[in-house]
C-alpha atoms as a PDB file:
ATOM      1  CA  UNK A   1       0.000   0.000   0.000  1.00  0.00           C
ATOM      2  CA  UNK A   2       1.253   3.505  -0.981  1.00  0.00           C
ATOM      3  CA  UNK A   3       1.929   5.905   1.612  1.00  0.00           C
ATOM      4  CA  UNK A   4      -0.721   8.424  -0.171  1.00  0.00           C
ATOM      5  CA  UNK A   5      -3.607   5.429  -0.013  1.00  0.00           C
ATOM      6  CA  UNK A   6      -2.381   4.839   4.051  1.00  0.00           C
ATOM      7  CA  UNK A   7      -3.060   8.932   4.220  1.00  0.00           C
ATOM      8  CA  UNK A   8      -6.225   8.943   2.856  1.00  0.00           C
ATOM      9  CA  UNK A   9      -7.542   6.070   4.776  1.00  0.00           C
ATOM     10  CA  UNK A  10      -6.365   7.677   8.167  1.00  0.00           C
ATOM     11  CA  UNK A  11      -7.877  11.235   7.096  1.00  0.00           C
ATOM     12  CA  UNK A  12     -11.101   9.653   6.364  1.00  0.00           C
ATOM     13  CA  UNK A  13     -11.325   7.239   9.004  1.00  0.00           C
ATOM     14  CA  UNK A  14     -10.765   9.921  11.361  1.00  0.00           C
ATOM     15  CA  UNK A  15     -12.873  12.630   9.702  1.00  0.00           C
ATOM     16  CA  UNK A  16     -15.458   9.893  10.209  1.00  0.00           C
ATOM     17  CA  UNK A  17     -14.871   8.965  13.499  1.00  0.00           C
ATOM     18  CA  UNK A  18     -14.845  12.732  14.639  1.00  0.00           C
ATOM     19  CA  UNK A  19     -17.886  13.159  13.114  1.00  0.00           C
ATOM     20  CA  UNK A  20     -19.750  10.621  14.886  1.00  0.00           C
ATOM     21  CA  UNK A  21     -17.967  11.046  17.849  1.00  0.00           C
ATOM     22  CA  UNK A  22     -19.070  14.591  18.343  1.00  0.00           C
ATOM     23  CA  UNK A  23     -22.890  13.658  17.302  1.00  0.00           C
ATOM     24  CA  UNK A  24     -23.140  10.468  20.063  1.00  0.00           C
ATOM     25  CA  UNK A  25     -20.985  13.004  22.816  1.00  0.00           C
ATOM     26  CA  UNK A  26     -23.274  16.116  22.112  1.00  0.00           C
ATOM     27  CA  UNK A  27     -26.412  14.236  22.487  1.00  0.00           C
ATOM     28  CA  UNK A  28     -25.406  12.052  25.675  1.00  0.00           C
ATOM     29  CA  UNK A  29     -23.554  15.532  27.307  1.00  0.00           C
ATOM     30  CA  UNK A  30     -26.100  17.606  26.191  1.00  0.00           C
ATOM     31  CA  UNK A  31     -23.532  20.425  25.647  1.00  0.00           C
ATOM     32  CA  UNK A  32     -21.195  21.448  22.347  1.00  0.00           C
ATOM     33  CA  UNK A  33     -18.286  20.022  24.818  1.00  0.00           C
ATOM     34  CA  UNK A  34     -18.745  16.953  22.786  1.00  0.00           C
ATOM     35  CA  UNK A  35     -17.453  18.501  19.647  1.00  0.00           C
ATOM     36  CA  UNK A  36     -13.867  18.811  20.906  1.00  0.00           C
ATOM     37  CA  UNK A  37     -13.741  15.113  22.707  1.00  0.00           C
ATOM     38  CA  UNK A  38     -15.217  13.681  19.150  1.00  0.00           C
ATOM     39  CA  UNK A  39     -12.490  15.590  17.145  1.00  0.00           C
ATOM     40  CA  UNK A  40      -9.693  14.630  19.821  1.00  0.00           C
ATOM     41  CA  UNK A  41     -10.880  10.888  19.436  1.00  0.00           C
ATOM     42  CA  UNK A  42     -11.051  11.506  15.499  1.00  0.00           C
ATOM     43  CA  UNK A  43      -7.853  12.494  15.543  1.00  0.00           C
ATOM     44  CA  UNK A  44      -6.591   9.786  17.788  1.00  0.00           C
ATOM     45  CA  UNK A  45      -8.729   7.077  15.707  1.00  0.00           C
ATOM     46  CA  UNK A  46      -6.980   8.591  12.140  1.00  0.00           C
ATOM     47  CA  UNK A  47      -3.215   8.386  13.495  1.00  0.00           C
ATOM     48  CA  UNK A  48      -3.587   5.385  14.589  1.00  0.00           C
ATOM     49  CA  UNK A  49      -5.021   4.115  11.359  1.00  0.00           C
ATOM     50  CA  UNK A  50      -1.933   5.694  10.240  1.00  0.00           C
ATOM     51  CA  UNK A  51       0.243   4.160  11.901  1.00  0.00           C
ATOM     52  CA  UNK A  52      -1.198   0.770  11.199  1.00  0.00           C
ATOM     53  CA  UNK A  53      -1.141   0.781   7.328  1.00  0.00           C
ATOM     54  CA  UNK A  54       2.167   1.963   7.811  1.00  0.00           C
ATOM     55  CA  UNK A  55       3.149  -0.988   9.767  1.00  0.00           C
ATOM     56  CA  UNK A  56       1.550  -3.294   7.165  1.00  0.00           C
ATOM     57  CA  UNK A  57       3.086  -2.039   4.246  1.00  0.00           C
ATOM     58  CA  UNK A  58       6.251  -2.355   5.587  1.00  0.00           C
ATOM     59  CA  UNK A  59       5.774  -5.335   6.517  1.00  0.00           C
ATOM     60  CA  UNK A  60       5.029  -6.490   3.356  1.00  0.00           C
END
């Protein structure tokens, strides 16, 4: 896997993630609190999907 294709997975596995994150966090804190702790685990979610197609194309 290309390092462009492992980029593009993370961004949109974590664009994802913060998105959904943010709706399920703002509904059950009932404040716009959520929004940050949904990107900070969207973030969180995308490096690490980084990090792991990384790992597997190396070793490959």
């Amino acid at each position: 896997m290309k390092r462009g294709s492992a980029v593009s997975v993370g961004l949109s596995v974590g664009i994802s993630m913060g998105i959904l994150f943010s709706v399920i966090f703002c509904k059950v804190l009932k404040s716009y609190a959520g929004i940050g702790v949904g990107i900070c685990f969207g973030i969180a979610l995308g490096a690490l999907t980084f990090v792991m197609f990384q790992a597997y194309r190396k070793k490959k």
